[in-house]
PDB file of N, CA and C in Angstrom:
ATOM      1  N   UNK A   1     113.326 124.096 104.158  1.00  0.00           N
ATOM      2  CA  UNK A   1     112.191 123.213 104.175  1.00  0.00           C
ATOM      3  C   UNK A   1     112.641 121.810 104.584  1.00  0.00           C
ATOM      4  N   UNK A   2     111.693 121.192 105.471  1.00  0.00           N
ATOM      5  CA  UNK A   2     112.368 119.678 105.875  1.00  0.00           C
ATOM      6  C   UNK A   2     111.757 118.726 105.092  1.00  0.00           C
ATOM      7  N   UNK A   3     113.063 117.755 104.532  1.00  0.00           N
ATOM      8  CA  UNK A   3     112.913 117.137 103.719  1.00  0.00           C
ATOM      9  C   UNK A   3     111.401 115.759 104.110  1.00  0.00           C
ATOM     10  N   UNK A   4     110.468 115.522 103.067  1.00  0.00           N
ATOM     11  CA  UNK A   4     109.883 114.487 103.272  1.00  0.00           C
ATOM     12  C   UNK A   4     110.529 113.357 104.190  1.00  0.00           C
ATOM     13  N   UNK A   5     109.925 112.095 104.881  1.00  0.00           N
ATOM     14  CA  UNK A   5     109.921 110.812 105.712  1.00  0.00           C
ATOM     15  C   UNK A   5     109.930 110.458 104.302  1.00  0.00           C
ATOM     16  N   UNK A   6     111.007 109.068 104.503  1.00  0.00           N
ATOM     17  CA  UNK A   6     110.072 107.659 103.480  1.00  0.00           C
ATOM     18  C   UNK A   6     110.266 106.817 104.350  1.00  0.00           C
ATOM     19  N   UNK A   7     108.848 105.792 104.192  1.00  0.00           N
ATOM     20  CA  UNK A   7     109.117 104.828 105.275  1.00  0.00           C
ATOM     21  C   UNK A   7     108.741 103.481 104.155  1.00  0.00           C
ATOM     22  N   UNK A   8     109.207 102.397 104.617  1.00  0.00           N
ATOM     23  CA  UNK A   8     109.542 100.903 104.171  1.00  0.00           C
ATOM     24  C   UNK A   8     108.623 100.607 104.743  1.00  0.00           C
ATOM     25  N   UNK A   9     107.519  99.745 103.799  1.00  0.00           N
ATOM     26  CA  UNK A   9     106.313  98.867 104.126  1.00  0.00           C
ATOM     27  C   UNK A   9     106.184  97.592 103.752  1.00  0.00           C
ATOM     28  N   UNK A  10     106.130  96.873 104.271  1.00  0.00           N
ATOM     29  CA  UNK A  10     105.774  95.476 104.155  1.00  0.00           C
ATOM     30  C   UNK A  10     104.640  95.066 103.028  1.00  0.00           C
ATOM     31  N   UNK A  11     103.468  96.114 103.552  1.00  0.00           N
ATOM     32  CA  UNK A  11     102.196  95.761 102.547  1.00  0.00           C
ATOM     33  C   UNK A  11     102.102  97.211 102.122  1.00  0.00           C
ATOM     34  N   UNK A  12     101.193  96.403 100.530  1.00  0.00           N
ATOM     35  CA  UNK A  12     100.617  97.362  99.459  1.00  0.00           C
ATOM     36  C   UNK A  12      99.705  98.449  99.996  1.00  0.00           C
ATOM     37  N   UNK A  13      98.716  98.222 100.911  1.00  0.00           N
ATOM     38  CA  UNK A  13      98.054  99.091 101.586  1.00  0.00           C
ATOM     39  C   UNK A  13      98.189  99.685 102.851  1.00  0.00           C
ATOM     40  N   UNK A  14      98.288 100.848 102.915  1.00  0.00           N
ATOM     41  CA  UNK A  14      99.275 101.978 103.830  1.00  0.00           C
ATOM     42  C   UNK A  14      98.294 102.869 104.232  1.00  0.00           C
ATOM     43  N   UNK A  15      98.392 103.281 105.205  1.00  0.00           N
ATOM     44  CA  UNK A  15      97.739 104.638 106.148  1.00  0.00           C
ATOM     45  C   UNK A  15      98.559 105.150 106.625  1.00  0.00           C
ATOM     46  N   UNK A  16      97.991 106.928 106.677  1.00  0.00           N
ATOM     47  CA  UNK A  16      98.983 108.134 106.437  1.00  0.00           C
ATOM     48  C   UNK A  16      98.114 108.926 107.578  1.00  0.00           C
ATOM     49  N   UNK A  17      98.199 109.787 108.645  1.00  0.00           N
ATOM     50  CA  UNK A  17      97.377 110.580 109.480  1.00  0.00           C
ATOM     51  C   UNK A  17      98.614 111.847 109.828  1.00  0.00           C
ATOM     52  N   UNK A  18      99.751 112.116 108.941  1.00  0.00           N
ATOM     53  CA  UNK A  18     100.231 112.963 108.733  1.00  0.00           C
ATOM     54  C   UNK A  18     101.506 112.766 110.011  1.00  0.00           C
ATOM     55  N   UNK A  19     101.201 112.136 111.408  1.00  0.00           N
ATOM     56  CA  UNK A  19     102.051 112.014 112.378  1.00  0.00           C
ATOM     57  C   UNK A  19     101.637 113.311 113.747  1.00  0.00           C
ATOM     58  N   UNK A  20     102.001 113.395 114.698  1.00  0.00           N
ATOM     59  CA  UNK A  20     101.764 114.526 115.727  1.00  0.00           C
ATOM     60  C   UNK A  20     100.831 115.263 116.138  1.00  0.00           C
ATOM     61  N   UNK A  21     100.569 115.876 116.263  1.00  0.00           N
ATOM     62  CA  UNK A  21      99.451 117.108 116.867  1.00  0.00           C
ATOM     63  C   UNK A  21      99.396 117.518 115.790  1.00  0.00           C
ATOM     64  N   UNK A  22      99.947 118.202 114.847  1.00  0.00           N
ATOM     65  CA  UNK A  22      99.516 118.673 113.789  1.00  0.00           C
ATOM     66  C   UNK A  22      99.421 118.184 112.278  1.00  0.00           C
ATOM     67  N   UNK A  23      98.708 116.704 112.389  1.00  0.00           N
ATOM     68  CA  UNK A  23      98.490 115.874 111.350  1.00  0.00           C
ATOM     69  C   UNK A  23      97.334 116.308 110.385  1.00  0.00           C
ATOM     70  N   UNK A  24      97.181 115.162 110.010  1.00  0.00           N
ATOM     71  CA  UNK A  24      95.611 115.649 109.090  1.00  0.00           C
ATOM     72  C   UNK A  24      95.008 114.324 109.368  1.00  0.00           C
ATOM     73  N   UNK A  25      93.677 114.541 108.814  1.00  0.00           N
ATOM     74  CA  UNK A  25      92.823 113.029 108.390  1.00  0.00           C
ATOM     75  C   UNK A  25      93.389 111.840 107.810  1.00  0.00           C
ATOM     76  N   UNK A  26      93.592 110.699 108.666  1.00  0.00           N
ATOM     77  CA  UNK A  26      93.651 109.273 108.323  1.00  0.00           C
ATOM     78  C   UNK A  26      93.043 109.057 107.014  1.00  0.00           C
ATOM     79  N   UNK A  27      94.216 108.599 106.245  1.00  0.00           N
ATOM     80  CA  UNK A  27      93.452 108.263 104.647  1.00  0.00           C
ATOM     81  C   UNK A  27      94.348 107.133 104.497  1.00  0.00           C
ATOM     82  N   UNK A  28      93.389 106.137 103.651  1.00  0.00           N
ATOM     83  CA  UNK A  28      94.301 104.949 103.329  1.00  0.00           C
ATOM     84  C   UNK A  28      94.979 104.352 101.945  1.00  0.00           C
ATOM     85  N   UNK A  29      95.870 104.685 101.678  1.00  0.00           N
ATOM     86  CA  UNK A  29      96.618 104.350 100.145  1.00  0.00           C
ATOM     87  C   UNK A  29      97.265 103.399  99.932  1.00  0.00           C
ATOM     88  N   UNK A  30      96.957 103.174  98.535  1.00  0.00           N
ATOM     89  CA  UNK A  30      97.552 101.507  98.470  1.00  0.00           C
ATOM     90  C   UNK A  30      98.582 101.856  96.707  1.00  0.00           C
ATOM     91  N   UNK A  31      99.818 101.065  97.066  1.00  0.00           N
ATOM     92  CA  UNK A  31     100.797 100.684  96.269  1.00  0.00           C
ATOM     93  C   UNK A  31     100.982 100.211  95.111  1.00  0.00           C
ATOM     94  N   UNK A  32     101.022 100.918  94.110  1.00  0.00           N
ATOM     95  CA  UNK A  32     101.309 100.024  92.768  1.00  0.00           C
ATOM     96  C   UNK A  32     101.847  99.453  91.965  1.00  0.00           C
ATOM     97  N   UNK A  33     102.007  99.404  91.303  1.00  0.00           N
ATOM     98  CA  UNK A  33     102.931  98.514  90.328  1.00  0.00           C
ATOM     99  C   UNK A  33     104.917  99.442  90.228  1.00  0.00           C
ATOM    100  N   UNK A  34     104.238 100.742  90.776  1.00  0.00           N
ATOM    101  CA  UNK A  34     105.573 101.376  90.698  1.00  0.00           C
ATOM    102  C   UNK A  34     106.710 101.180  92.058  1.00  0.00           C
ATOM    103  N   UNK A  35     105.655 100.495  93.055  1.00  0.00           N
ATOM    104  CA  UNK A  35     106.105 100.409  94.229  1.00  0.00           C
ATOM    105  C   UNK A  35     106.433 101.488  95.551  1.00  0.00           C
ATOM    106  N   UNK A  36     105.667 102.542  94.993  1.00  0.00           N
ATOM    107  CA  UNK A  36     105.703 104.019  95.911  1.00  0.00           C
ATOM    108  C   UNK A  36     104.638 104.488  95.853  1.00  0.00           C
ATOM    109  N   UNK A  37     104.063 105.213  96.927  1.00  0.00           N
ATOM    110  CA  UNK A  37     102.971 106.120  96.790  1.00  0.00           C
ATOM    111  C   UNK A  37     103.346 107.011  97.618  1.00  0.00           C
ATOM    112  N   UNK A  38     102.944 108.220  97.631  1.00  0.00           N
ATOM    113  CA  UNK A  38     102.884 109.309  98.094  1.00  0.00           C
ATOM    114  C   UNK A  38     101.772 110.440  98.783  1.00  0.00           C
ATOM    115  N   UNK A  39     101.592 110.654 100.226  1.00  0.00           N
ATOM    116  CA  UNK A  39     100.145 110.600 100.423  1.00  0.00           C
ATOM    117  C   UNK A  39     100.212 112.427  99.806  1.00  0.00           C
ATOM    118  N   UNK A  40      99.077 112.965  99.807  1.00  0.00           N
ATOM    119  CA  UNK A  40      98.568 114.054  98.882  1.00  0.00           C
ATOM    120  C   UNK A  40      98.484 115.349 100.443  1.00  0.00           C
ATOM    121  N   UNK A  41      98.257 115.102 101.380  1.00  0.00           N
ATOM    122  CA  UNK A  41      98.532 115.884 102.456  1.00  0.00           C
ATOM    123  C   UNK A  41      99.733 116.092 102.988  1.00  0.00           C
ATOM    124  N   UNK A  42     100.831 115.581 103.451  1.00  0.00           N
ATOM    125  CA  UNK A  42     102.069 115.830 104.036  1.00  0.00           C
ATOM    126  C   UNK A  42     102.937 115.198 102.915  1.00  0.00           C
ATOM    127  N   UNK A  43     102.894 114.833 101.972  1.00  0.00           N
ATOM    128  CA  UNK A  43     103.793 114.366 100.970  1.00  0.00           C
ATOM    129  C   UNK A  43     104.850 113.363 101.393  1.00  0.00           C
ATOM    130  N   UNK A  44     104.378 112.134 102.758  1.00  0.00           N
ATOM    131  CA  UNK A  44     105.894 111.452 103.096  1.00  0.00           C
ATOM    132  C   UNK A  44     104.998 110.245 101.815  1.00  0.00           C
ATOM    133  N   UNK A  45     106.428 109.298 101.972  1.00  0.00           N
ATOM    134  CA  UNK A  45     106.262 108.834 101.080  1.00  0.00           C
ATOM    135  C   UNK A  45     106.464 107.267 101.574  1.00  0.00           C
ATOM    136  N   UNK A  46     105.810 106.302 100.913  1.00  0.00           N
ATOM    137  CA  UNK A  46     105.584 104.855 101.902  1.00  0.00           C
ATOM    138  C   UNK A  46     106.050 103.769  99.914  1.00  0.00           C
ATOM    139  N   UNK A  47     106.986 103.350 100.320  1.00  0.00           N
ATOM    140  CA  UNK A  47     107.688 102.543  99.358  1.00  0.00           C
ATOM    141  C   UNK A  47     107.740 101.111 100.138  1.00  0.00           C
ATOM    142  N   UNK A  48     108.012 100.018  99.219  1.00  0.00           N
ATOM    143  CA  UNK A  48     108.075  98.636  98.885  1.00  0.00           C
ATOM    144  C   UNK A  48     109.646  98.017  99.558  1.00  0.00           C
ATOM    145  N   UNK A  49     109.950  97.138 100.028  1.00  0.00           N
ATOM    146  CA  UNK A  49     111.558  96.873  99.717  1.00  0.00           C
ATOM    147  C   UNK A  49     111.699  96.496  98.261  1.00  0.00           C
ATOM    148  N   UNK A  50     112.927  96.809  97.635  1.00  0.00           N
ATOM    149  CA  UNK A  50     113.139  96.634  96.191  1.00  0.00           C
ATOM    150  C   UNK A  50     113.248  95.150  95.892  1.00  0.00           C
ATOM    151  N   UNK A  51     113.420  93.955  96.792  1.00  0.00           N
ATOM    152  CA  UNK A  51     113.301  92.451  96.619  1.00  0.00           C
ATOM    153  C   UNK A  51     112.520  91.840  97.656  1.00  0.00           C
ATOM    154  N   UNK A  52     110.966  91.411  97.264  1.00  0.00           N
ATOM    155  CA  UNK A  52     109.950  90.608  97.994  1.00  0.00           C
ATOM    156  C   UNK A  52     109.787  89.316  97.884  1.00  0.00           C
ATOM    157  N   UNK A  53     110.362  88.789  98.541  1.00  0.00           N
ATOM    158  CA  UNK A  53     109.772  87.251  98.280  1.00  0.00           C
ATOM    159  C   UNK A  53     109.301  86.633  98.743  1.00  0.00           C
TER     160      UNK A  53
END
């Protein structure tokens, strides 16, 4: 199985359309206090840098 993407985001609110020809529906998720979210269709995962200033 290939391992999940994580990708490094600048901002709290993130959009996910899965990537390629065989994506899914554009959905937009936003970041919390834990600093990761994880979208619920392809499972990559869109994290914070660990120091923002």
């Amino acid at each position: 199985m290939k391992p999940q993407e994580t990708v490094t985001v600048e901002s709290n609110h993130v959009s996910c359309d899965g990537g390629g020809s065989a994506g899914h529906p554009r959905i937009y998720l936003e970041i919390g206090p834990s600093g990761k979210v994880v979208c619920p269709y392809c499972a990559r995962r869109f994290v914070l840098p660990k120091s923002r200033d």
